[in-house]
PDB file of N, CA and C in Angstrom:
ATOM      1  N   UNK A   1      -8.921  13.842  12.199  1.00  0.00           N
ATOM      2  CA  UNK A   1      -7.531  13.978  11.792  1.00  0.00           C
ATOM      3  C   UNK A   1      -7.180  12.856  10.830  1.00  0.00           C
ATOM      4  N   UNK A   2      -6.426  13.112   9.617  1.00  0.00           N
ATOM      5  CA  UNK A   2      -6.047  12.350   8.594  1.00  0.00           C
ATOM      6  C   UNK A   2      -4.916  11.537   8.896  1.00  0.00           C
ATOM      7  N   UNK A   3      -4.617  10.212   9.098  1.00  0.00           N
ATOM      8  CA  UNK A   3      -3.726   9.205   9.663  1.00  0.00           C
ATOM      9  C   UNK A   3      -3.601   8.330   7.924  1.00  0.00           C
ATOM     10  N   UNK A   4      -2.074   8.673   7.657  1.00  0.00           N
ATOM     11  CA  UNK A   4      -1.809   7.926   6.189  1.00  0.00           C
ATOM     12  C   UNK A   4      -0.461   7.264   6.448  1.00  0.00           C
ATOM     13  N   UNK A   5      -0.935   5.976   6.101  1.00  0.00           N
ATOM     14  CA  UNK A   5       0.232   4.858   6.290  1.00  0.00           C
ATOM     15  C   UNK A   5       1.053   5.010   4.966  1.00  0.00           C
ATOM     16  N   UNK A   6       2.724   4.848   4.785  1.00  0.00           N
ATOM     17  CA  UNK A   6       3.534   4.551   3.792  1.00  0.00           C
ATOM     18  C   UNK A   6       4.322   3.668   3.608  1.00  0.00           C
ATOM     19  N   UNK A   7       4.219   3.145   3.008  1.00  0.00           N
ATOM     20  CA  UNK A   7       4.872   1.773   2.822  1.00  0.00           C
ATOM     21  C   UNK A   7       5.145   1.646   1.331  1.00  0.00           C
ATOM     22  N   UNK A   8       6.468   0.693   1.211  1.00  0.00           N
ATOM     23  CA  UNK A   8       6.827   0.286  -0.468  1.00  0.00           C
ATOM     24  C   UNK A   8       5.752  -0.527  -0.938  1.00  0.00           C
ATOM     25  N   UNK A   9       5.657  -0.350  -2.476  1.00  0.00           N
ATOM     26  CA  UNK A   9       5.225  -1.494  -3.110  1.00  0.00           C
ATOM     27  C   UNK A   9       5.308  -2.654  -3.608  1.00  0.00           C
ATOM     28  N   UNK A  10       4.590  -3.966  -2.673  1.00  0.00           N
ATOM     29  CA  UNK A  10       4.944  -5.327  -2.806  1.00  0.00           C
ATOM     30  C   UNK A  10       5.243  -5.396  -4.112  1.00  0.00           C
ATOM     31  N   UNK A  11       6.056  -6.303  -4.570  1.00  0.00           N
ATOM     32  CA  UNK A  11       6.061  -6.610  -5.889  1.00  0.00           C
ATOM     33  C   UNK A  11       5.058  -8.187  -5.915  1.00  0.00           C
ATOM     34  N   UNK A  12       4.144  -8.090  -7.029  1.00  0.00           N
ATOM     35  CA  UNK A  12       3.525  -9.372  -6.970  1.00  0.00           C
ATOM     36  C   UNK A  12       3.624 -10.741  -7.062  1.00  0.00           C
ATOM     37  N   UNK A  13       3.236 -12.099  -6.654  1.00  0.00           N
ATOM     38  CA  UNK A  13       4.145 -13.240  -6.597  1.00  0.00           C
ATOM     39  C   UNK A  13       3.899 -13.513  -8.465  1.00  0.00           C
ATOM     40  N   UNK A  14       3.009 -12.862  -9.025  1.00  0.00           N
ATOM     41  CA  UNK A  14       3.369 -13.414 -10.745  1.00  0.00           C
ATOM     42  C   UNK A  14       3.943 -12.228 -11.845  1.00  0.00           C
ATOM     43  N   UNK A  15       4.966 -11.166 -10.711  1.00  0.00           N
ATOM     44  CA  UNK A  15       5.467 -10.839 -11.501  1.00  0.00           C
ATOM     45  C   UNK A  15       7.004 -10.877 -11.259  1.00  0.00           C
ATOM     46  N   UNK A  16       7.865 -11.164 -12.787  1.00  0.00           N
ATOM     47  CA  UNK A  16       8.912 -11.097 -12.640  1.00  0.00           C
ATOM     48  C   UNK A  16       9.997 -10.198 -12.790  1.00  0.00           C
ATOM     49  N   UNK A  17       9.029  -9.337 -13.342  1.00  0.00           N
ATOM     50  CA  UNK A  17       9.990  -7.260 -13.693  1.00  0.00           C
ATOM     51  C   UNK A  17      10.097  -6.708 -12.697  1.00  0.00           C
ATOM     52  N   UNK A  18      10.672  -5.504 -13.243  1.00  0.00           N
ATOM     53  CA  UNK A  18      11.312  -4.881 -12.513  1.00  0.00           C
ATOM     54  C   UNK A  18      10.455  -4.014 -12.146  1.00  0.00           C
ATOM     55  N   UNK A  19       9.462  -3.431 -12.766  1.00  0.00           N
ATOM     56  CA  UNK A  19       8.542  -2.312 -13.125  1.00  0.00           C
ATOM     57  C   UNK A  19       7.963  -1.812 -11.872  1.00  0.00           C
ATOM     58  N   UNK A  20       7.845  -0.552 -11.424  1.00  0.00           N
ATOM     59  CA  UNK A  20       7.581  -0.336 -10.229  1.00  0.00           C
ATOM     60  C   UNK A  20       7.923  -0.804  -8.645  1.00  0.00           C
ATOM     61  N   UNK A  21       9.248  -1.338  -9.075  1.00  0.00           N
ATOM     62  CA  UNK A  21       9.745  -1.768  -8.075  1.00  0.00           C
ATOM     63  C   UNK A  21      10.681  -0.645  -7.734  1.00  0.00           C
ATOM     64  N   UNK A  22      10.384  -0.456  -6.391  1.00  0.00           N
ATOM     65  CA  UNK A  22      11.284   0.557  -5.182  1.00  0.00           C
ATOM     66  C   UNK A  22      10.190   1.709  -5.152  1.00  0.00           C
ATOM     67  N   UNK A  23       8.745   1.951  -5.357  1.00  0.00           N
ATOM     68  CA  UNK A  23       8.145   3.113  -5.229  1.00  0.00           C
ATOM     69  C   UNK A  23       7.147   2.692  -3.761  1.00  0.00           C
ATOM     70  N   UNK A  24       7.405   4.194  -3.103  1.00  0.00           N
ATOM     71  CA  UNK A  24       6.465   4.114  -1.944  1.00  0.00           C
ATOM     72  C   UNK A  24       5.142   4.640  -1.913  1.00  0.00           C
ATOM     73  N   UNK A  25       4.133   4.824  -1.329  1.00  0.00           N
ATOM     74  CA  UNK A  25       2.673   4.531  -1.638  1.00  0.00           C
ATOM     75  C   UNK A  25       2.525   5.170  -0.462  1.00  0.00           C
ATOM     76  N   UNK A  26       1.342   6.310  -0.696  1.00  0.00           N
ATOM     77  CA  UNK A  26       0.832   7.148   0.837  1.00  0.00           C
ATOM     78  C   UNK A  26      -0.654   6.662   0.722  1.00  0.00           C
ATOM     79  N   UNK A  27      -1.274   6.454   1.613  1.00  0.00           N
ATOM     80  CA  UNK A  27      -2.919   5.032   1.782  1.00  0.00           C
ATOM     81  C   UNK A  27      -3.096   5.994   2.865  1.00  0.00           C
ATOM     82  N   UNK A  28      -4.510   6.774   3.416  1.00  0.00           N
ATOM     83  CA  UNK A  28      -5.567   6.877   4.003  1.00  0.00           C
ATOM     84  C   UNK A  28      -5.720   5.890   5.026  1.00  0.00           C
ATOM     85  N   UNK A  29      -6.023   5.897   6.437  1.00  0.00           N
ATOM     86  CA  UNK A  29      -6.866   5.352   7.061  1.00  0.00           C
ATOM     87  C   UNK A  29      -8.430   5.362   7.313  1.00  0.00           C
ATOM     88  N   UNK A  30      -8.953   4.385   7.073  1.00  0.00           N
ATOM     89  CA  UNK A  30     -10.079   5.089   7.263  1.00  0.00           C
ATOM     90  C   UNK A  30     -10.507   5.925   9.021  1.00  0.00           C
ATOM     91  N   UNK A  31     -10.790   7.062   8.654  1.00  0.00           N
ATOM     92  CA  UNK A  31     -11.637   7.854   9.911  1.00  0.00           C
ATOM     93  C   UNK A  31     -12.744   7.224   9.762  1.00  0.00           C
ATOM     94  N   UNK A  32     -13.864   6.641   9.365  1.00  0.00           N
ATOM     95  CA  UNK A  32     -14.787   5.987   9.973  1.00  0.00           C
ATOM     96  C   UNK A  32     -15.248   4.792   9.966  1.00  0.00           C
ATOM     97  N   UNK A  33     -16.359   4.351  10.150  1.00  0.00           N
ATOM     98  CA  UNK A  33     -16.356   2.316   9.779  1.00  0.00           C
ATOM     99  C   UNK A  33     -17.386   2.226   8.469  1.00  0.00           C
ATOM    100  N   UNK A  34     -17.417   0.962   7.860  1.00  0.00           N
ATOM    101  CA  UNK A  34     -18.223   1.109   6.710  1.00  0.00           C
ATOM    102  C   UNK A  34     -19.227   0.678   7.717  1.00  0.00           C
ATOM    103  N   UNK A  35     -20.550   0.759   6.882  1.00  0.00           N
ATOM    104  CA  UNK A  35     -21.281   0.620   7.425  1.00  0.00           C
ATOM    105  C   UNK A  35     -22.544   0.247   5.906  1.00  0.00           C
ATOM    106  N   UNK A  36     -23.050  -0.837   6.205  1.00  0.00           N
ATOM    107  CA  UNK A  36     -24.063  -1.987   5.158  1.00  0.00           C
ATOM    108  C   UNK A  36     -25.446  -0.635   4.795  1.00  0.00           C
ATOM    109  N   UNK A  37     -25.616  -0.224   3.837  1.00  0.00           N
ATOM    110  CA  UNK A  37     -26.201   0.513   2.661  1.00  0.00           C
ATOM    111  C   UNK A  37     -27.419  -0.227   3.092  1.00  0.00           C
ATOM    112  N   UNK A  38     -29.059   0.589   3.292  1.00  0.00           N
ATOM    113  CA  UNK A  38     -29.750  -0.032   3.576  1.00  0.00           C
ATOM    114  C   UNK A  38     -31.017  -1.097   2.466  1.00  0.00           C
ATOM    115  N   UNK A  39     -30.115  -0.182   1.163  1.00  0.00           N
ATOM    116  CA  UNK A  39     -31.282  -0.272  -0.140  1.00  0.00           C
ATOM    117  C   UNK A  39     -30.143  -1.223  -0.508  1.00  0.00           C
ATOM    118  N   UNK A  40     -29.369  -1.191  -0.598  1.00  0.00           N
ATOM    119  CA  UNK A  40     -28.336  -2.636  -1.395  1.00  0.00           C
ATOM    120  C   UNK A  40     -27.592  -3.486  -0.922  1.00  0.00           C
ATOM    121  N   UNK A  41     -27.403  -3.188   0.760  1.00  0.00           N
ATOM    122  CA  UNK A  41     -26.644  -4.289   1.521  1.00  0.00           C
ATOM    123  C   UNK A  41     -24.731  -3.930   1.328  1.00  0.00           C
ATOM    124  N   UNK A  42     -25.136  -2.917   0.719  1.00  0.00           N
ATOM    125  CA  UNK A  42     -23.207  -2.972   0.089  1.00  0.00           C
ATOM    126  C   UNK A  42     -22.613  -1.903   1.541  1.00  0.00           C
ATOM    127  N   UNK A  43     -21.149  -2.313   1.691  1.00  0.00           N
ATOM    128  CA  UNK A  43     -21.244  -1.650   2.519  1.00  0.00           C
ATOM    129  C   UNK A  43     -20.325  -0.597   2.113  1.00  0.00           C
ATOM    130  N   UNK A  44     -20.286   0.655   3.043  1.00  0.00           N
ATOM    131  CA  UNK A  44     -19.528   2.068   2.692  1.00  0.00           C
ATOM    132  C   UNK A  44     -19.749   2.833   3.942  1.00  0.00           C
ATOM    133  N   UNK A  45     -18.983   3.816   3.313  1.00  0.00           N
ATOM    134  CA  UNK A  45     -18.872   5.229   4.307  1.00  0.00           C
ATOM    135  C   UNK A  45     -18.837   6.877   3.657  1.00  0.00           C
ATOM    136  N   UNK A  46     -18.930   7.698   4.405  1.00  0.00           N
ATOM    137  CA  UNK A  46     -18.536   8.679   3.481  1.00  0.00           C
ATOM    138  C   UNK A  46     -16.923   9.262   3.908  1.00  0.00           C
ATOM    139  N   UNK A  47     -16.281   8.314   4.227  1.00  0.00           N
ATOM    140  CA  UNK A  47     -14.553   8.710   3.921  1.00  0.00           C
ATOM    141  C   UNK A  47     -13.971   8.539   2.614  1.00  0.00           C
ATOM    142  N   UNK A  48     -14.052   9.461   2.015  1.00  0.00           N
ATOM    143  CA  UNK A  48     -13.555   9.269   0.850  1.00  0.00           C
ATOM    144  C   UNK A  48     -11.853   9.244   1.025  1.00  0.00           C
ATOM    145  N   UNK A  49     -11.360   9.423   1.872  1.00  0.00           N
ATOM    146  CA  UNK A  49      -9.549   9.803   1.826  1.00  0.00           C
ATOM    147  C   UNK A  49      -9.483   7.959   1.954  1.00  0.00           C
ATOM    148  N   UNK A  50      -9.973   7.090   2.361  1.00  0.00           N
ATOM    149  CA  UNK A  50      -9.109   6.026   1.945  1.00  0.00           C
ATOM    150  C   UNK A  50      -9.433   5.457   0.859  1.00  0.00           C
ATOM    151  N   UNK A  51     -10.010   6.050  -0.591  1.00  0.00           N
ATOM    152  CA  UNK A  51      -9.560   5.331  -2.026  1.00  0.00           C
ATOM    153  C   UNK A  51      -8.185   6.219  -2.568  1.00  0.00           C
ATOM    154  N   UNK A  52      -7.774   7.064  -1.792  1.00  0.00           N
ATOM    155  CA  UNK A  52      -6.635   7.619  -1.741  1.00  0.00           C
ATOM    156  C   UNK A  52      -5.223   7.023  -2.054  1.00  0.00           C
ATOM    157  N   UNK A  53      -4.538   6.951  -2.814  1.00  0.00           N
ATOM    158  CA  UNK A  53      -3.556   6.201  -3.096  1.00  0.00           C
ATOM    159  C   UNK A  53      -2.663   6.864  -4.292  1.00  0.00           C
ATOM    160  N   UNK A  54      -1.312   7.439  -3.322  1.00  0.00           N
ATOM    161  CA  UNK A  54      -0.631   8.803  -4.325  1.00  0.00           C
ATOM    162  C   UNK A  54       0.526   7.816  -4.603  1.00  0.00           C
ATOM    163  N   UNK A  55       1.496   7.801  -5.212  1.00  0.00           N
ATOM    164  CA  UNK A  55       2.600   6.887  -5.464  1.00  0.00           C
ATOM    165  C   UNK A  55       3.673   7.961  -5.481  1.00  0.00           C
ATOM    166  N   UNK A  56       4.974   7.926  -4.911  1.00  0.00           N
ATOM    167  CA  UNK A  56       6.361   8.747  -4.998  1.00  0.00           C
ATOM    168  C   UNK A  56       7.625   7.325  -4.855  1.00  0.00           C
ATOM    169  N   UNK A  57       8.512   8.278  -5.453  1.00  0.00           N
ATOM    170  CA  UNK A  57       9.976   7.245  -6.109  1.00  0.00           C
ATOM    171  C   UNK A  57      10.497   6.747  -5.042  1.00  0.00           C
ATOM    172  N   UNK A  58      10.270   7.845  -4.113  1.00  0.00           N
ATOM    173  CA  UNK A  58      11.321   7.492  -2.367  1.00  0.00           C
ATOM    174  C   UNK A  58      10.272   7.284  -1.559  1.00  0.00           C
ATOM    175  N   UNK A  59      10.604   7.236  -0.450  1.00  0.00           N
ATOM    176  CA  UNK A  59      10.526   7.336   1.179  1.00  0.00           C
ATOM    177  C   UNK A  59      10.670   8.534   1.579  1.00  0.00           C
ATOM    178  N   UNK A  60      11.759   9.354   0.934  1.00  0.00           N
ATOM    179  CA  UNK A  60      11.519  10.900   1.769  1.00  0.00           C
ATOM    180  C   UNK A  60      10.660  11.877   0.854  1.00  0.00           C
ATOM    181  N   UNK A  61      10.295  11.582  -0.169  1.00  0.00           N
ATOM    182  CA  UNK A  61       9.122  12.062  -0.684  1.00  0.00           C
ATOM    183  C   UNK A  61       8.380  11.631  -0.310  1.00  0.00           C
ATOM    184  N   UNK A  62       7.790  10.900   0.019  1.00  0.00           N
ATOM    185  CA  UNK A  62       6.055  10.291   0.785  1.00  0.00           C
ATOM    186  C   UNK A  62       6.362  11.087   1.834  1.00  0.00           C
ATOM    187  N   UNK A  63       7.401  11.214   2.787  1.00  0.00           N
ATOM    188  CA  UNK A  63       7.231  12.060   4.402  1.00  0.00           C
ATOM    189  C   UNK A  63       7.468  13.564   4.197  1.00  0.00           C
ATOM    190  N   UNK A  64       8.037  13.676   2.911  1.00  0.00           N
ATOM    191  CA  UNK A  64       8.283  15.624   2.899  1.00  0.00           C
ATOM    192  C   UNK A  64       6.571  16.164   2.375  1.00  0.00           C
ATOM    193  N   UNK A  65       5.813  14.969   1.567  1.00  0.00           N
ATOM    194  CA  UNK A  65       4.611  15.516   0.813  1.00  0.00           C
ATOM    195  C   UNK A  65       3.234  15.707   2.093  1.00  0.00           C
ATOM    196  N   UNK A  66       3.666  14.179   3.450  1.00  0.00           N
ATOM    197  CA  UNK A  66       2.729  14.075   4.460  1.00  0.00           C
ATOM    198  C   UNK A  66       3.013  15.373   5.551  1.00  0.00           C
ATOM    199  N   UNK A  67       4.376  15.610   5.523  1.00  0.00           N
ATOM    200  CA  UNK A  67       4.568  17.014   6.707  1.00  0.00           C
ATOM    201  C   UNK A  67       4.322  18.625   5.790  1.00  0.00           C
ATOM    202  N   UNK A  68       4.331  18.227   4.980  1.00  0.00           N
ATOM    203  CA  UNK A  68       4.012  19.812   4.334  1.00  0.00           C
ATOM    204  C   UNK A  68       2.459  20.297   4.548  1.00  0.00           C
ATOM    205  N   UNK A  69       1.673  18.953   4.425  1.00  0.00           N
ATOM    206  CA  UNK A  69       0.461  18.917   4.348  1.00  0.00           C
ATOM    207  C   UNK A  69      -0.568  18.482   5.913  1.00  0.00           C
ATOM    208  N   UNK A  70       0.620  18.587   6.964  1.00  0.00           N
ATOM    209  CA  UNK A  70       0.200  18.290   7.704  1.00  0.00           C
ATOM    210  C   UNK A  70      -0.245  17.092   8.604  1.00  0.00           C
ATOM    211  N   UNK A  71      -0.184  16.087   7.628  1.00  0.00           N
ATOM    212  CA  UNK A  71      -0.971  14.633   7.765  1.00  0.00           C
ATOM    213  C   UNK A  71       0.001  13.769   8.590  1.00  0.00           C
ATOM    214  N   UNK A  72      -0.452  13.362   9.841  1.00  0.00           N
ATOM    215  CA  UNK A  72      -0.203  12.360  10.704  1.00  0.00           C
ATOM    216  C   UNK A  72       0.183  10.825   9.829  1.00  0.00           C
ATOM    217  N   UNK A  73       1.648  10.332   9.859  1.00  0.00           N
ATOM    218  CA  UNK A  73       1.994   9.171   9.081  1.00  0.00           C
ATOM    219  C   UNK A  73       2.478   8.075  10.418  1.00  0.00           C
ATOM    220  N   UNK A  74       2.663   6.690   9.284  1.00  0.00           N
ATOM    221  CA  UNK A  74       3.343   5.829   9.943  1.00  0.00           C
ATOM    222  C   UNK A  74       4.251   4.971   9.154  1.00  0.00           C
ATOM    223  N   UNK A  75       4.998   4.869   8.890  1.00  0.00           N
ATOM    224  CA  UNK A  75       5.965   3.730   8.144  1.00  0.00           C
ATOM    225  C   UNK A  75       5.557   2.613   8.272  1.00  0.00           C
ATOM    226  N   UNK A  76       5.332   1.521   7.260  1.00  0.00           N
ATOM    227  CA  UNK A  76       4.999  -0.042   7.014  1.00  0.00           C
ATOM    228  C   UNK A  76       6.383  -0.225   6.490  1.00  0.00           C
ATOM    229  N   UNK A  77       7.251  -1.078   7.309  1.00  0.00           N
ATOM    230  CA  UNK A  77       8.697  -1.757   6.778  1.00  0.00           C
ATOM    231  C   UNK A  77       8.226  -2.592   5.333  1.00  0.00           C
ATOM    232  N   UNK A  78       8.681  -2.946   4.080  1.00  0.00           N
ATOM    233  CA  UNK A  78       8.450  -3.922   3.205  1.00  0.00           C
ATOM    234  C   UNK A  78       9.183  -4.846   4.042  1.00  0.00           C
ATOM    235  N   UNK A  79       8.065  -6.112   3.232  1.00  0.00           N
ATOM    236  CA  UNK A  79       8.582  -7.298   4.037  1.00  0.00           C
ATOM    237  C   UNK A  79       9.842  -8.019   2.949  1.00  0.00           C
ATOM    238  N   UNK A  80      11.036  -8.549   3.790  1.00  0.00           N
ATOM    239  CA  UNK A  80      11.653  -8.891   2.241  1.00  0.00           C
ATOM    240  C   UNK A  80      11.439  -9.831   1.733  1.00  0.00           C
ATOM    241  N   UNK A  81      12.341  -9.938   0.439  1.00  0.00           N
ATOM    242  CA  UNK A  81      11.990 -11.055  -0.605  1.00  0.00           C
ATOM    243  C   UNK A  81      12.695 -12.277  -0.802  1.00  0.00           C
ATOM    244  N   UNK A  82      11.651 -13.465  -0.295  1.00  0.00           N
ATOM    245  CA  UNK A  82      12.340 -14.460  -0.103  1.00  0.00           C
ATOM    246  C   UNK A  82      13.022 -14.912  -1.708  1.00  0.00           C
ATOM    247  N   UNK A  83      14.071 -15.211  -2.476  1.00  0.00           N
ATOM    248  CA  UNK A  83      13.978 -15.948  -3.475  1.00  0.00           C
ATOM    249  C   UNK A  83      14.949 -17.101  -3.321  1.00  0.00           C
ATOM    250  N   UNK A  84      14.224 -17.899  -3.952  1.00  0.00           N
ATOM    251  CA  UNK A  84      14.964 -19.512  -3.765  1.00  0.00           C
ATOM    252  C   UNK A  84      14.976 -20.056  -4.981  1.00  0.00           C
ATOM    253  N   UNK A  85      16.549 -20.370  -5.487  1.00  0.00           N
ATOM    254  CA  UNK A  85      16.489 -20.236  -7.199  1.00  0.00           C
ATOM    255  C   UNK A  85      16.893 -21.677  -7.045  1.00  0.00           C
ATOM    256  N   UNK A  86      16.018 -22.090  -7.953  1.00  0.00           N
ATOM    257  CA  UNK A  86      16.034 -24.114  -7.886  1.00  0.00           C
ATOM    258  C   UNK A  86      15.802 -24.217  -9.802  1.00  0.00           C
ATOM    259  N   UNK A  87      15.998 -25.351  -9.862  1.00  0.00           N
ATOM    260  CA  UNK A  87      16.143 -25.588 -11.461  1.00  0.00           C
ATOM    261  C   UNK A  87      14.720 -26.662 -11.263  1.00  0.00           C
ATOM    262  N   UNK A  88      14.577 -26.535 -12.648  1.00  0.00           N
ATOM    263  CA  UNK A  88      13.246 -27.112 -13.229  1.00  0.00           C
ATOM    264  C   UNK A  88      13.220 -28.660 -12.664  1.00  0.00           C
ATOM    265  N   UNK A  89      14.479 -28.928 -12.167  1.00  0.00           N
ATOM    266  CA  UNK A  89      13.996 -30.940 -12.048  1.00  0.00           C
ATOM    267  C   UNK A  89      14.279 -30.683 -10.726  1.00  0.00           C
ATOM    268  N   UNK A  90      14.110 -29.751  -9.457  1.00  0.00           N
ATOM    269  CA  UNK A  90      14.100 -30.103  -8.256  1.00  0.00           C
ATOM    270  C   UNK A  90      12.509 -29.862  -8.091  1.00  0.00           C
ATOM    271  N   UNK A  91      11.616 -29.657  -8.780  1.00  0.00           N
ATOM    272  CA  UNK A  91       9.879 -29.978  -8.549  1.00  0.00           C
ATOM    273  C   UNK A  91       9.819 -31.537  -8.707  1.00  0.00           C
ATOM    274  N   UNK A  92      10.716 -32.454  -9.205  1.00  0.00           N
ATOM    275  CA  UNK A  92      10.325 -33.477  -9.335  1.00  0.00           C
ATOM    276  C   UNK A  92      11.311 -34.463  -8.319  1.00  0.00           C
ATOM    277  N   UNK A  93      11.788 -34.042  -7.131  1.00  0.00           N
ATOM    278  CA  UNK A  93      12.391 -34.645  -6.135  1.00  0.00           C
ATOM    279  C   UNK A  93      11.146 -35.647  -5.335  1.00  0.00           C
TER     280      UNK A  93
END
């Protein structure tokens, strides 16, 4: 059974746009474990559903696209965003 987590997308700590900020993200669990490749040491599986990674604008699009299709979900809360607005001469306190 297909288990896909949704959650927003972090915005990154070196970016300062706006760009893709507020979109939610449907991610695969993996159904099985990787497991170390015996000719290269690399490790894998054959689950392909977790390089899976669909992007929608909302939250109720990620859950109307996972129940249409059947797929067992879970909500990841975003964590919020700390910002702490300091001027250039409080690094030198």
């Amino acid at each position: 059974m297909n288990v896909a987590r949704i959650s927003e997308l972090d915005r990154k700590a070196t970016q300062s746009g706006r760009a893709n900020a507020g979109l939610w993200i449907l991610e695969f669990e993996r159904s099985e474990p990787q497991l170390p490749d015996p000719l290269t040491g690399w490790n894998g599986s054959g689950d392909t559903n977790a390089q899976v990674r669909i992007t929608f604008r909302t939250c109720d699009e990620a859950i109307a696209y996972a129940k249409k299709r059947g797929i067992d979900y879970h909500l990841v809360p975003a964590t919020p965003a700390k910002l702490q607005i300091q001027a250039y001469s409080d690094n030198f306190r």
